[in-house]
Each structure stands twice: as C-alpha cells, then as structure tokens.
N, C-alpha and C. Protein backbone atom coordinates (compact mmCIF):
# COMPACT_ATOMS: atom_id res chain seq x y z
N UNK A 1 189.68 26.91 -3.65
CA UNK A 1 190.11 28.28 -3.81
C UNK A 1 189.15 28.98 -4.77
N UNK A 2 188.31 29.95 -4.26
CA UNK A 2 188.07 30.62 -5.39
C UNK A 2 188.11 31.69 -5.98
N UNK A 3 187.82 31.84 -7.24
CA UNK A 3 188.43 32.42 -8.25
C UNK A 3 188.93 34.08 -7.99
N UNK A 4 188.51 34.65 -6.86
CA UNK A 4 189.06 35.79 -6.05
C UNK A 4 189.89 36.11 -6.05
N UNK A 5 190.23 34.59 -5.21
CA UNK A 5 191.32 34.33 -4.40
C UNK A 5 192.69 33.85 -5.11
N UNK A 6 192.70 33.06 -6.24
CA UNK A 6 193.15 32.98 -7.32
C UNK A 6 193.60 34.37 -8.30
N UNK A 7 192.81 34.60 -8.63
CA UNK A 7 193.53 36.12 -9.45
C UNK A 7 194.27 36.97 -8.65
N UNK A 8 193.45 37.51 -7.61
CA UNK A 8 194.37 37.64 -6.43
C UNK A 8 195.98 37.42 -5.96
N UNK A 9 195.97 36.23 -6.03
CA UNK A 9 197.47 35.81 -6.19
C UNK A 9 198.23 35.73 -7.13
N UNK A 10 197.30 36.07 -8.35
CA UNK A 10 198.06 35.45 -9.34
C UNK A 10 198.88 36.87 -9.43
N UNK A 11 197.96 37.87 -9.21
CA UNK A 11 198.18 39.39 -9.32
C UNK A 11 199.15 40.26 -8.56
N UNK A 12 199.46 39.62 -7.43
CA UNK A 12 200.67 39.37 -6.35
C UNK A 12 201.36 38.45 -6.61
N UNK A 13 201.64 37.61 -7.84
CA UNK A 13 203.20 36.63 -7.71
C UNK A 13 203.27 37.70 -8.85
N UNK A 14 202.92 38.20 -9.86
CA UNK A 14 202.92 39.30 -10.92
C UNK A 14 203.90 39.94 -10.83
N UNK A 15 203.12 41.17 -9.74
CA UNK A 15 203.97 42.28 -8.82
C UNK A 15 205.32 41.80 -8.26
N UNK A 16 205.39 40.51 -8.47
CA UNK A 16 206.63 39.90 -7.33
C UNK A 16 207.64 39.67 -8.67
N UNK A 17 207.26 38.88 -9.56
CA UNK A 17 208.14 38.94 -10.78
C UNK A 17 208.53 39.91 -11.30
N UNK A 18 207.37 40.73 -11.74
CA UNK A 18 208.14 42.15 -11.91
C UNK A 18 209.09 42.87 -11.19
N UNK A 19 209.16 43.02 -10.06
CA UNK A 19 209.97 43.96 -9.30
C UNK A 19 211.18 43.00 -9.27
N UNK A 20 211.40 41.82 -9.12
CA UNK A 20 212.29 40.91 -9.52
C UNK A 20 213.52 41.39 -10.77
N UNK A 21 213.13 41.50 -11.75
CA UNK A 21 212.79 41.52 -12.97
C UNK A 21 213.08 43.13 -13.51
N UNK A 22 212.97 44.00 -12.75
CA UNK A 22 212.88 45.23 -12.97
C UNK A 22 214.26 46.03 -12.10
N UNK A 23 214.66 45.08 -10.92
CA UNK A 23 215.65 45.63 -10.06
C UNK A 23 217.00 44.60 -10.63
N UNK A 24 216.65 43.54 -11.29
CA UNK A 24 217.52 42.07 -11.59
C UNK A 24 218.18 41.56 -11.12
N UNK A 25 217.50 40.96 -9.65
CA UNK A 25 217.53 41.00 -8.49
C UNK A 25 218.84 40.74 -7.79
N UNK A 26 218.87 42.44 -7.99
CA UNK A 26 220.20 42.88 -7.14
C UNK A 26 218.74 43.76 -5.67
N UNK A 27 219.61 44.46 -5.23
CA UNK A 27 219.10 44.84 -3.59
C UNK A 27 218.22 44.01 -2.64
N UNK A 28 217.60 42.85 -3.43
CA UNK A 28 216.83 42.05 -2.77
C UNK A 28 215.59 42.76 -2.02
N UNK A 29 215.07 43.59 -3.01
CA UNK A 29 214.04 44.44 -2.21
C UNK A 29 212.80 44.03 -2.57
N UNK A 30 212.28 42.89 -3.75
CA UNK A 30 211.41 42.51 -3.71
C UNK A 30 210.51 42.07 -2.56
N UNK A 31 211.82 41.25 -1.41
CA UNK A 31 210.55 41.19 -0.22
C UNK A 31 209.52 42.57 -0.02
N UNK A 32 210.25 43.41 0.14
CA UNK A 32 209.18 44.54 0.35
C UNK A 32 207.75 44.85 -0.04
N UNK A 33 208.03 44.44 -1.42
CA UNK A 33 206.73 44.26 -2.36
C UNK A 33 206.06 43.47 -1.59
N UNK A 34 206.28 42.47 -1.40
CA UNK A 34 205.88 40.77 -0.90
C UNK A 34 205.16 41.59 0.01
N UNK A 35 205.61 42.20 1.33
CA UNK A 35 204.79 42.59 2.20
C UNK A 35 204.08 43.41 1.82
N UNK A 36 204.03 44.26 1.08
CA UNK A 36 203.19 45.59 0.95
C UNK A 36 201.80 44.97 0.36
N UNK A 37 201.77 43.86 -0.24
CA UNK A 37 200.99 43.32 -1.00
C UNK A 37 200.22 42.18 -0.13
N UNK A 38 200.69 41.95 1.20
CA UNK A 38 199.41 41.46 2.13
C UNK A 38 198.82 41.81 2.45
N UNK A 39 198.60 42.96 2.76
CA UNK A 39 197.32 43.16 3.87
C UNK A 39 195.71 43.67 2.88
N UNK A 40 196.14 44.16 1.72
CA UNK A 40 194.75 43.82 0.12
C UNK A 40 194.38 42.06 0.17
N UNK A 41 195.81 41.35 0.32
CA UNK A 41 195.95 39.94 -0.14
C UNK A 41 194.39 39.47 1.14
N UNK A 42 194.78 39.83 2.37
CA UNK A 42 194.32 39.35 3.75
C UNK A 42 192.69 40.06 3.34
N UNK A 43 192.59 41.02 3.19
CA UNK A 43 191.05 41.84 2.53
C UNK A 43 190.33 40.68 1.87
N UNK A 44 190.70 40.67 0.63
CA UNK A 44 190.25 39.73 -0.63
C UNK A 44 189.87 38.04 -0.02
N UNK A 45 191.23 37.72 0.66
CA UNK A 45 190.83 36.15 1.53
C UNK A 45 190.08 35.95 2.18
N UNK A 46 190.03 36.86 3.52
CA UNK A 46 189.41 36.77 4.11
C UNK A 46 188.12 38.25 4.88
N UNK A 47 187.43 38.47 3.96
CA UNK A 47 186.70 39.80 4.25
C UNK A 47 185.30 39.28 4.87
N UNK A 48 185.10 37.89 5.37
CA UNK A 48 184.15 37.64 6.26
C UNK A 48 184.62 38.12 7.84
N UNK A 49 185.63 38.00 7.77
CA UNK A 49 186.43 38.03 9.48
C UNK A 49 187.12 39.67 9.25
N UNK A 50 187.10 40.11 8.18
CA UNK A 50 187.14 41.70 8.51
C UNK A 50 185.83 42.10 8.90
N UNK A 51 184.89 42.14 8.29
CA UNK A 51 183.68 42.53 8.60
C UNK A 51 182.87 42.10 9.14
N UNK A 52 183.14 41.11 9.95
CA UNK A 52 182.62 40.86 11.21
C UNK A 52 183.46 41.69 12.56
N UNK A 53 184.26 42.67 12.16
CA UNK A 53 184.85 43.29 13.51
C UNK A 53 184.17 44.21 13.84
N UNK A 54 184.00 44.28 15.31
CA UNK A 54 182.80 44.69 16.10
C UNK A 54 183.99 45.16 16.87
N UNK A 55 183.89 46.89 17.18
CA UNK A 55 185.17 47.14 18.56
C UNK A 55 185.51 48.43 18.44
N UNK A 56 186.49 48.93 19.27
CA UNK A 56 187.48 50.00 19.02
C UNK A 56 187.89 50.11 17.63
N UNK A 57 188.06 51.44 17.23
CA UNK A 57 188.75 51.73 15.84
C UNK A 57 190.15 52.75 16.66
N UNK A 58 190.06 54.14 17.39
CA UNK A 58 190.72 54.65 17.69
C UNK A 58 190.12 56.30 18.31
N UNK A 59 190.96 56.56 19.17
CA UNK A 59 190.11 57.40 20.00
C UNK A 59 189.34 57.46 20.42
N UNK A 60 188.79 56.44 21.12
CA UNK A 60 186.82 56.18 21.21
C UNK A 60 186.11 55.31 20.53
N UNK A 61 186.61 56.03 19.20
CA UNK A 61 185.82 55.54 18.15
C UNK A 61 185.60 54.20 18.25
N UNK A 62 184.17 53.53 17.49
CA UNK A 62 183.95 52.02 17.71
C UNK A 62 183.10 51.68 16.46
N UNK A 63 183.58 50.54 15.65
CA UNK A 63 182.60 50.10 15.40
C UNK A 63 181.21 49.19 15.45
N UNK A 64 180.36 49.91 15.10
CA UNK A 64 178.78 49.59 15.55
C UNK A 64 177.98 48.14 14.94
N UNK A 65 178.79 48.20 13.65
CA UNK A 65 177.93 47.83 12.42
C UNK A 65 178.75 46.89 11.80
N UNK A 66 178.43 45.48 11.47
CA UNK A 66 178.84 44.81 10.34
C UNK A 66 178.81 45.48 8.76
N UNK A 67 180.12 45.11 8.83
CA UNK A 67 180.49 45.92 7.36
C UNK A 67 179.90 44.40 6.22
N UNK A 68 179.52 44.89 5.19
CA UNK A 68 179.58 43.46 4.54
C UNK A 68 180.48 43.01 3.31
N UNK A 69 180.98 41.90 3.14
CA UNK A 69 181.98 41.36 3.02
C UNK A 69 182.79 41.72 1.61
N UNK A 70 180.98 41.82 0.63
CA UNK A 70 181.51 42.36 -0.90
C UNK A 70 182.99 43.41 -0.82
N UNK A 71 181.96 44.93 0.19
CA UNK A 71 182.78 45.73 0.37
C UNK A 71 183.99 45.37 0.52
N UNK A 72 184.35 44.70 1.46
CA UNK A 72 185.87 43.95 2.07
C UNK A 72 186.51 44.09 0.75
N UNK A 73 186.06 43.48 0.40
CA UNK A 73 186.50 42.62 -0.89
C UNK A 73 186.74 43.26 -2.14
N UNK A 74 186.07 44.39 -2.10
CA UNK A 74 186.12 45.71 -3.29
C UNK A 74 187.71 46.45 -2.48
N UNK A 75 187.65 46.68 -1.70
CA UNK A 75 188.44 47.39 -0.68
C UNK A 75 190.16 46.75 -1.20
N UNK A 76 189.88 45.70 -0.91
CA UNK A 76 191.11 44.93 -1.13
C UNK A 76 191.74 45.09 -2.53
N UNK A 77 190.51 44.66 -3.46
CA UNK A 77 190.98 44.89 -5.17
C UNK A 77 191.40 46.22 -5.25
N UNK A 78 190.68 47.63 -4.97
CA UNK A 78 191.73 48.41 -4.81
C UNK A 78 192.59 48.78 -4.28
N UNK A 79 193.05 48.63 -3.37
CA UNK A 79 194.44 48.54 -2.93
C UNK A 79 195.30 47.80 -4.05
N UNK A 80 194.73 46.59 -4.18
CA UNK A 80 195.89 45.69 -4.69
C UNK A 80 195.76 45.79 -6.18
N UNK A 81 194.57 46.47 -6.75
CA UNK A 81 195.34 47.05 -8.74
C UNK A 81 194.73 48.41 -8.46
N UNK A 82 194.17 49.32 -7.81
CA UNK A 82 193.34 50.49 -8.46
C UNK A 82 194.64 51.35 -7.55
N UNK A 83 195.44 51.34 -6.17
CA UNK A 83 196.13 52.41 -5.81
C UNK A 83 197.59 52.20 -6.60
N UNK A 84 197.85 51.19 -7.53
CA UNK A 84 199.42 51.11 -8.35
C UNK A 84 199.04 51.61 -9.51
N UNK A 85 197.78 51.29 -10.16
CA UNK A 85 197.20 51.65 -11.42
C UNK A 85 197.16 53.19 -11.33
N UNK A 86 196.64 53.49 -10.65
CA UNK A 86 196.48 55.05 -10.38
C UNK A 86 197.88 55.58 -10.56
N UNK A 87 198.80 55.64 -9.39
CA UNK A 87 200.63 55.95 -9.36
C UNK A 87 201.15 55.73 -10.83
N UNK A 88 200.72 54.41 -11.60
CA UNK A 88 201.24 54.53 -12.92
C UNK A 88 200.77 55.63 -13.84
N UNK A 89 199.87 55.88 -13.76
CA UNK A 89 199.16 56.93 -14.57
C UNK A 89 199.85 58.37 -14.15
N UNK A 90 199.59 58.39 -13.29
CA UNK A 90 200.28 59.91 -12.46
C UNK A 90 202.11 59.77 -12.97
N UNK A 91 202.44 58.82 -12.76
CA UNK A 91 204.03 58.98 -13.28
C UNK A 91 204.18 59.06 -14.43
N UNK A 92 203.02 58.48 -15.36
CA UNK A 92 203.15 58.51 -16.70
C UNK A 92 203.21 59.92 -17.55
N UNK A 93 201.66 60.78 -16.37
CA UNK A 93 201.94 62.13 -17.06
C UNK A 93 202.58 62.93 -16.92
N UNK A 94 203.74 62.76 -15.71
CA UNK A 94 204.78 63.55 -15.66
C UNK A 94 205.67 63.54 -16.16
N UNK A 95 205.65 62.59 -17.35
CA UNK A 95 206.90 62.65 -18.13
C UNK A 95 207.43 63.43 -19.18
C-alpha cells in the first residue's frame, strides 16, 4: 500500500468517525459519508485506470488524450480534503 493510499484512508475512516461521533450515532447516516467519500477514494487508488480512459464523455464529446495519473491523483485529494475544507471555511464565516 502506498503511502497515498494510506493517508487516504486514513482520511476517510476520519470523516467516518467524526460524523459518527458528531450525530452519536443516532440516524445512522454515516453510511452516507462512507459513500460520498468513494469515488476521491477510487481517484487516489486507482488514477492509472482513470487516465487511461479513452471514449465518450457525453454528447459527442470524447476523450482524445491520456490524462496523466499525478493529475488523477491531485483530483482526488481535492475532492477528498480541499471541497470539505473549503465548506468549512465558508460556514465558518457565516457565523
């Protein structure tokens, strides 16, 4: 495993304790988290087999070009700390 892939998770069982932890786990809505937090998870793991997709995007559209993998992989880390990090900040100054 490496170390990516590791913080990565560690950073998603995090998010999972917290919301745990924060609701005390009454509504059982942590799964939700759980899911919302794969598809950055799937980026970060595996961003050789994202960016190797060659095809349809939508309407026509296609992609031409191998994306390369760093990107993937930047892509994923924000999603999974830079778009919650952000929302915290924004809720923070509305207080």
């Amino acid at each position: 495993m490496t170390i990516s892939r590791a913080a990565s998770l560690l950073v998603a069982v995090g998010y999972l304790i917290a919301a745990v932890v924060a609701t005390e786990g009454r509504d059982g809505r942590a799964w939700l988290l759980g899911v919302i937090v794969l598809p950055p998870l799937a980026l970060i793991w595996f961003p050789d087999t994202f960016g190797n997709y060659l095809g349809p995007v939508s309407r026509g559209r296609r992609v031409d070009r191998k994306t390369p993998p760093v990107l993937i992989a930047i892509a994923g880390w924000f999603f999974l700390v830079g778009i919650p990090a952000i929302l915290y900040f924004i809720g923070r100054s509305r207080e």
